[in-house]
N, C-alpha and C. Protein backbone atom coordinates (compact mmCIF):
# COMPACT_ATOMS: atom_id res chain seq x y z
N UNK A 1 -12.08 -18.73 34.45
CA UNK A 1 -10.97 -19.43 33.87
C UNK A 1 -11.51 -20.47 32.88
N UNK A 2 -10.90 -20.73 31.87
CA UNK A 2 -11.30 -21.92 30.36
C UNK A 2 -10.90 -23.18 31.35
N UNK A 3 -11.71 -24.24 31.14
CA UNK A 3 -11.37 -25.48 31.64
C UNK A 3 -10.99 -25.91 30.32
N UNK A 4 -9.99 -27.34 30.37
CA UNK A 4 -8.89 -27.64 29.65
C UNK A 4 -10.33 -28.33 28.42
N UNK A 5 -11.27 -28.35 28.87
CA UNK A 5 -12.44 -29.20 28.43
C UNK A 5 -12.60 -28.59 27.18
N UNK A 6 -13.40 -27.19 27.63
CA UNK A 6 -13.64 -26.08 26.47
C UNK A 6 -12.62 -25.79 25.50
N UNK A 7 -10.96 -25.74 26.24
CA UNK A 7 -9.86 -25.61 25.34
C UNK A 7 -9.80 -26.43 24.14
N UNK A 8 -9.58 -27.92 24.34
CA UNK A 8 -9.40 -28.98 23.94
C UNK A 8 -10.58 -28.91 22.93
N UNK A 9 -11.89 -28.44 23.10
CA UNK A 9 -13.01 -29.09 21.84
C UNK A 9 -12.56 -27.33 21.03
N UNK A 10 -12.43 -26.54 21.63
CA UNK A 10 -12.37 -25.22 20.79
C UNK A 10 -11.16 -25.49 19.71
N UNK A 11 -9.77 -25.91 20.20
CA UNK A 11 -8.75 -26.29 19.17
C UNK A 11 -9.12 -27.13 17.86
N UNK A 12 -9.92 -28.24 18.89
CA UNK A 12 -10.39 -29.51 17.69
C UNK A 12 -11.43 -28.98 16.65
N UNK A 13 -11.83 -28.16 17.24
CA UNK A 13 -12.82 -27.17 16.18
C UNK A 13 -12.36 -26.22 15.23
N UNK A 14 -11.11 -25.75 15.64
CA UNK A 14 -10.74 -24.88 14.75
C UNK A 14 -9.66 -25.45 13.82
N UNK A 15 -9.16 -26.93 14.18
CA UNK A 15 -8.31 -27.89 13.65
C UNK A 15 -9.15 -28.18 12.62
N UNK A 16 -10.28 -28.24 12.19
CA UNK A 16 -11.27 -29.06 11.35
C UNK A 16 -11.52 -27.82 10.09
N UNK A 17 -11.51 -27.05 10.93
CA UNK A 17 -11.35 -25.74 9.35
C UNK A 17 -10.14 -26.10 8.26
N UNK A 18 -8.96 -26.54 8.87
CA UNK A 18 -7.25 -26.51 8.02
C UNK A 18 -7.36 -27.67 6.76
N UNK A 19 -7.46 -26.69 6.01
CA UNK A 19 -7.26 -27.94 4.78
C UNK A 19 -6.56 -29.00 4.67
N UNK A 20 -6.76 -30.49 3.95
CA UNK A 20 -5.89 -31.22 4.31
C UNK A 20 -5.38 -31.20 2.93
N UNK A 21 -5.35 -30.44 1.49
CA UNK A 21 -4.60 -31.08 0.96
C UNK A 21 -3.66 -29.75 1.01
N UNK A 22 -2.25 -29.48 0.52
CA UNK A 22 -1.51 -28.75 0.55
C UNK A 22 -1.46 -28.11 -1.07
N UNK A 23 -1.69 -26.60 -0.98
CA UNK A 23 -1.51 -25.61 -2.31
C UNK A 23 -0.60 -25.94 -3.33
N UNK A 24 -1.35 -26.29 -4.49
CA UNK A 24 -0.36 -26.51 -5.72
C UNK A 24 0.83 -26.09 -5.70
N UNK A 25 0.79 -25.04 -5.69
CA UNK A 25 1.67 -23.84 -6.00
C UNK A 25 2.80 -23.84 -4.89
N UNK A 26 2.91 -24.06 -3.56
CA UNK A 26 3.71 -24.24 -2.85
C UNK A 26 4.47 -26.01 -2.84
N UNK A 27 3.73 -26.90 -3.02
CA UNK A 27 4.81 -28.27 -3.56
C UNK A 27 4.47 -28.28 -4.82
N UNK A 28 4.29 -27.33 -5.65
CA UNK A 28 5.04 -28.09 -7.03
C UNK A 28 6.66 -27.80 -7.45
N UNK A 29 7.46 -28.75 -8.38
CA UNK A 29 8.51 -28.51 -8.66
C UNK A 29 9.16 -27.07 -9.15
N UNK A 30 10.39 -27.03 -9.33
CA UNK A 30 10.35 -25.45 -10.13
C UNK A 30 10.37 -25.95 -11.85
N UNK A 31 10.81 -24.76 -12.27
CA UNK A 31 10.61 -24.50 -13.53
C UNK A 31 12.02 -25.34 -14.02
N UNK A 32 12.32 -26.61 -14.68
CA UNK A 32 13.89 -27.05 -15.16
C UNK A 32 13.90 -26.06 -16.52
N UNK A 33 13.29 -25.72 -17.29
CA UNK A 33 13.60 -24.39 -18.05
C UNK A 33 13.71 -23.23 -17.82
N UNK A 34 14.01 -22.81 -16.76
CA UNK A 34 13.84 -21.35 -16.07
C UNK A 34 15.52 -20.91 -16.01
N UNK A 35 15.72 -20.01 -16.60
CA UNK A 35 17.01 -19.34 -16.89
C UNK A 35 17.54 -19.02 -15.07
N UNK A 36 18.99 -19.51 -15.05
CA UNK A 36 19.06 -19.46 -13.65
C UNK A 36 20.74 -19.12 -14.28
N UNK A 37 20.48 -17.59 -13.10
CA UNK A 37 22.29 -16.94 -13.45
C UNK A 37 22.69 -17.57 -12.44
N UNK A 38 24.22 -17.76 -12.95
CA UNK A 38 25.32 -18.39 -12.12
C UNK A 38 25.80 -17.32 -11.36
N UNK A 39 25.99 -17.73 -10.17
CA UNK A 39 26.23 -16.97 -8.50
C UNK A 39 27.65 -16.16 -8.82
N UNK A 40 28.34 -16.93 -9.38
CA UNK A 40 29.81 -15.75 -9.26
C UNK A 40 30.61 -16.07 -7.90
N UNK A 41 31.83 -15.52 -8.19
CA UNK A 41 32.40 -15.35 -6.88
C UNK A 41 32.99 -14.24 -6.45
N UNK A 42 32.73 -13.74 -5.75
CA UNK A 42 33.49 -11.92 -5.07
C UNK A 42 33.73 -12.47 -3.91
N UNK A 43 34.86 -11.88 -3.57
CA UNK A 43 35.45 -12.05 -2.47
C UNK A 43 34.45 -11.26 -1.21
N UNK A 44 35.29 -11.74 -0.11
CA UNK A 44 34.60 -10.85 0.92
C UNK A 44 34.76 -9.44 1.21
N UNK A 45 36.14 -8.84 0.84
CA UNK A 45 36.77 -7.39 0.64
C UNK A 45 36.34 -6.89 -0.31
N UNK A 46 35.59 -7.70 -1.68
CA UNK A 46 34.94 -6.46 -2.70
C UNK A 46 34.44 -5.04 -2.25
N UNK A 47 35.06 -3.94 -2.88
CA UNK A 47 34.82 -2.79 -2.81
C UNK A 47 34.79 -1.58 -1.41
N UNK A 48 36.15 -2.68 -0.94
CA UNK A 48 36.97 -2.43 0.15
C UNK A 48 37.52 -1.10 -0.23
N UNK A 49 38.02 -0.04 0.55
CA UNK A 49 38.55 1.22 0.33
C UNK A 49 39.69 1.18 1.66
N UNK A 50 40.88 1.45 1.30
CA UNK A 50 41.85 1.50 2.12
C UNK A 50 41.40 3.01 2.82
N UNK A 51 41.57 3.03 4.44
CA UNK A 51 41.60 4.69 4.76
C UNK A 51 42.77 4.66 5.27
N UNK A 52 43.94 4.64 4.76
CA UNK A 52 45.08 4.89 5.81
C UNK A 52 45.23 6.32 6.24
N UNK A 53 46.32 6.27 7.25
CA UNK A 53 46.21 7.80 7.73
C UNK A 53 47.38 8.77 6.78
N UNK A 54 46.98 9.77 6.17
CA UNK A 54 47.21 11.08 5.56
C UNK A 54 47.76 12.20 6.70
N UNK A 55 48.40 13.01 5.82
CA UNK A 55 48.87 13.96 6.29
C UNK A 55 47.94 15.33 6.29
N UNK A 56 47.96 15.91 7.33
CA UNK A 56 47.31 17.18 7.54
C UNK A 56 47.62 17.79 5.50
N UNK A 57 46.12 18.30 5.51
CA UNK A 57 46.12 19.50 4.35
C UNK A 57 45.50 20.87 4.85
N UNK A 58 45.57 21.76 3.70
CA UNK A 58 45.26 23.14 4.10
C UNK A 58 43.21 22.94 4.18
N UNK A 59 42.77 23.49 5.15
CA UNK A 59 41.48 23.15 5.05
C UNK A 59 40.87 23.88 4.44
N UNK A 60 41.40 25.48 3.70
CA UNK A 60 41.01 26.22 2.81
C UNK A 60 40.85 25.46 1.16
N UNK A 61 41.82 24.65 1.40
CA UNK A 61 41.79 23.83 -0.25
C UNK A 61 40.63 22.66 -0.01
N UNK A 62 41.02 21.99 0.92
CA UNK A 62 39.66 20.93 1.16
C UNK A 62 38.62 21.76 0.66
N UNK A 63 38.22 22.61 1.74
CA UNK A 63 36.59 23.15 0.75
C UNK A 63 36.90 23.09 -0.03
N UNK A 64 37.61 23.97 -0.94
CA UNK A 64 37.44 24.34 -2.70
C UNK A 64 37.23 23.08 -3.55
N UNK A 65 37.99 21.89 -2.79
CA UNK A 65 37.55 20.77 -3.71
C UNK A 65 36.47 20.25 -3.82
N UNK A 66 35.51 19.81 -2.25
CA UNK A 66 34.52 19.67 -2.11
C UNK A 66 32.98 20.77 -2.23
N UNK A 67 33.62 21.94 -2.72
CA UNK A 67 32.11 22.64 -2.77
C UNK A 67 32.23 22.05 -4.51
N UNK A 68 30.39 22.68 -4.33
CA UNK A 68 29.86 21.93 -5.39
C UNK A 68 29.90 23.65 -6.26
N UNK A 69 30.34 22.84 -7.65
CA UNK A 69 30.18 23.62 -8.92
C UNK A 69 32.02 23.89 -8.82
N UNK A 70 32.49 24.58 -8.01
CA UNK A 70 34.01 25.06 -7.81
C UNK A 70 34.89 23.83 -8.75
N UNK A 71 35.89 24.48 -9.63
CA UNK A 71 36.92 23.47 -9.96
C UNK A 71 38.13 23.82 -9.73
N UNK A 72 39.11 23.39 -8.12
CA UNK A 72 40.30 23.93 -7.98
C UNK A 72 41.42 24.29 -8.97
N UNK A 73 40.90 23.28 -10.21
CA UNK A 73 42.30 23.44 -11.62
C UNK A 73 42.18 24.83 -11.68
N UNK A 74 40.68 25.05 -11.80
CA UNK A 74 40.87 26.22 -12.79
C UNK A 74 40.73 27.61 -11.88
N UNK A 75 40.71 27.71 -10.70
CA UNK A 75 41.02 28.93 -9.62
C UNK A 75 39.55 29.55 -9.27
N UNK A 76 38.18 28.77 -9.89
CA UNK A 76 36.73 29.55 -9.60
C UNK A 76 36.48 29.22 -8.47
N UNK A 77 36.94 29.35 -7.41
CA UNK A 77 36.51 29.24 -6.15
C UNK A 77 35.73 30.56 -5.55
N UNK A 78 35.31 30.49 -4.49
CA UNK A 78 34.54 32.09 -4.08
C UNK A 78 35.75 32.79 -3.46
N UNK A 79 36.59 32.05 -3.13
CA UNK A 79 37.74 32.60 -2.29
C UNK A 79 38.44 33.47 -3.37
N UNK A 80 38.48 33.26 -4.75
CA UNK A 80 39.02 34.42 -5.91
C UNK A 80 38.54 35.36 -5.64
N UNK A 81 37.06 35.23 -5.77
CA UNK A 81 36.37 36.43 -5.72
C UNK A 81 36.62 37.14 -4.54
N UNK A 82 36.64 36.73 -3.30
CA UNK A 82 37.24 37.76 -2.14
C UNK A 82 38.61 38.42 -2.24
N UNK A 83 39.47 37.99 -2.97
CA UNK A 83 40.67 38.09 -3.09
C UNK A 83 40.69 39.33 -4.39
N UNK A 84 39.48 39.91 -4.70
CA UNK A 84 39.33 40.75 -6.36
C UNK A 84 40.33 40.17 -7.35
N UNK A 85 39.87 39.02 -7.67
CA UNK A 85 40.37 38.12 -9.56
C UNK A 85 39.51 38.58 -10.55
């Protein structure tokens, strides 16, 4: 077990390494010419999306809207093609 003896001179020893003066760079002032954007204000709901509840749709049309490349306006779905268009 460390007696409090050895503790005590080992700390004070490694206390004597710590620099005493403190890094420029961390207390110096900032820059008073340094371009500083103004914060703005947005609310807390910015880019809020209502989900209210909807009515059942056909889930054959859902896909067609969501597959990729398909444009329901214009009837190119794959489902034409099963249908011989």
């Amino acid at each position: 077990m460390i007696k409090p003896v050895t503790l005590a001179a080992l700390g004070l020893g490694l206390g004597a390494c710590v620099p005493t003066t403190h890094p420029t760079h961390l207390i110096a002032p900032s820059s008073l010419t340094a371009d500083i954007r103004d914060p703005g204000y947005s609310t807390v709901t910015a880019g809020i999306r209502n989900y209210d509840v909807v009515e059942p749709l056909d889930w054959l049309e859902m896909n067609r809207r969501v597959a990729p490349g398909a444009n329901p306006e214009r009837g190119d779905s794959d489902d034409a093609a099963r249908r011989g268009r």
